[in-house]
Protein backbone atom coordinates (compact mmCIF):
# COMPACT_ATOMS: atom_id res chain seq x y z
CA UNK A 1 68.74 204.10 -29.41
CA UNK A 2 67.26 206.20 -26.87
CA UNK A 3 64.01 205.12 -24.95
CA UNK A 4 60.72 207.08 -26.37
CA UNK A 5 59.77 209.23 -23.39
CA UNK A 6 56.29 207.83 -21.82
CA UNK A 7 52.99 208.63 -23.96
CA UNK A 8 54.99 208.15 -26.98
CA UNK A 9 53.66 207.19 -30.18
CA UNK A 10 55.11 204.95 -32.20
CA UNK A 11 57.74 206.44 -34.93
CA UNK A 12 56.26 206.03 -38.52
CA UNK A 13 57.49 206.70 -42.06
CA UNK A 14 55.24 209.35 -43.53
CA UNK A 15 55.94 211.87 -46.90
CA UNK A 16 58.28 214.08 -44.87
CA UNK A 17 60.71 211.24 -43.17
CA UNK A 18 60.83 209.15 -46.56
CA UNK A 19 61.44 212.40 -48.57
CA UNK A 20 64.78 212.87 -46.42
CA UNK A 21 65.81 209.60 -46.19
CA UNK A 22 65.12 208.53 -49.98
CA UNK A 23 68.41 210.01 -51.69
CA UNK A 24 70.55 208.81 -48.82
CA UNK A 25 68.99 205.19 -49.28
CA UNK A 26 72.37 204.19 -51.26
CA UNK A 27 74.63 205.48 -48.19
CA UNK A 28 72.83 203.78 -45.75
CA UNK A 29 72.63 200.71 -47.38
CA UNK A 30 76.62 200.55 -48.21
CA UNK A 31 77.44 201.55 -44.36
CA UNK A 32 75.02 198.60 -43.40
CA UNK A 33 76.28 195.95 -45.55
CA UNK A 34 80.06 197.23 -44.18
CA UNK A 35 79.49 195.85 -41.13
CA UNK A 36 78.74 199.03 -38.97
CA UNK A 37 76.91 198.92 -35.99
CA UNK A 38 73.37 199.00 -36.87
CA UNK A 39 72.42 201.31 -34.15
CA UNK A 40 75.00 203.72 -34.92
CA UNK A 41 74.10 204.10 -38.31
CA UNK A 42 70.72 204.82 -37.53
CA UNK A 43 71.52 207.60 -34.65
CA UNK A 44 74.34 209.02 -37.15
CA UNK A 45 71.82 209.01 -40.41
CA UNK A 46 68.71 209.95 -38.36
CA UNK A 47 70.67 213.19 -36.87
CA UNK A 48 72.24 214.33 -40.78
CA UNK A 49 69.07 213.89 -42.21
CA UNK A 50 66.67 215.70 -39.72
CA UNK A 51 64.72 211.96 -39.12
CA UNK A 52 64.19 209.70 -35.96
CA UNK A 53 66.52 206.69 -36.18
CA UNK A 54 64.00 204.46 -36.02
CA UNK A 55 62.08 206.11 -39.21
CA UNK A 56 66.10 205.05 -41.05
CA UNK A 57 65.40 201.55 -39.63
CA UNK A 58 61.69 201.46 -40.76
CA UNK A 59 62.50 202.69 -44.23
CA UNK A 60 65.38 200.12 -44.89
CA UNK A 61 63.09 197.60 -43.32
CA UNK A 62 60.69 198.59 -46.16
CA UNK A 63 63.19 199.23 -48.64
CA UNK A 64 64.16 195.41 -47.91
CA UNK A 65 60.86 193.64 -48.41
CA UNK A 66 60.56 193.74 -43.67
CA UNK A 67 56.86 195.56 -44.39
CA UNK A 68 55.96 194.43 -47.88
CA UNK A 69 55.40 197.86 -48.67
CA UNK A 70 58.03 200.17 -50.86
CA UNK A 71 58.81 203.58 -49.13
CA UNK A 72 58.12 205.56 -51.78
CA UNK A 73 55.03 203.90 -52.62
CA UNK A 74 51.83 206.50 -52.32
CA UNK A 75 49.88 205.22 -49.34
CA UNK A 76 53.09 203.22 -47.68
CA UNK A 77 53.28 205.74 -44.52
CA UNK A 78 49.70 204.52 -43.64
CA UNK A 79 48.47 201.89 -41.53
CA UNK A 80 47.59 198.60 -43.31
């Protein structure tokens, strides 16, 4: 992935970015467990579905127990 450009914030899930990457959650999870480059998966689904690659890598971190929180949970794209 790309470096943030200086003064970045962080990427987060919020509504919007889980919204998108929700129905494609099967996809992703299928090209992961294939054994395709991480990285390229992320850049590849993050570009089709309008998202940052790293909001792909924080919802499947979510979707696999990495933030305790479900991403489609109300309240999951906030701060805890």
């Amino acid at each position: 992935m790309k470096a943030p450009p200086e003064g970045a914030e962080p990427p987060r899930l919020d509504e919007a970015s889980t919204a998108r990457i929700s129905p494609a959650a099967g996809r992703i999870v299928n090209r992961l467990l294939s054994g395709l480059d991480p990285g390229e998966v992320y850049e590849e689904e993050g570009s089709r579905l309008g998202v940052l690659p790293a909001q792909v890598l924080l919802f499947i971190a979510a979707l696999a127990g990495g933030s305790g929180e479900d991403p489609g949970a109300p309240g999951a794209d906030e701060a805890g």
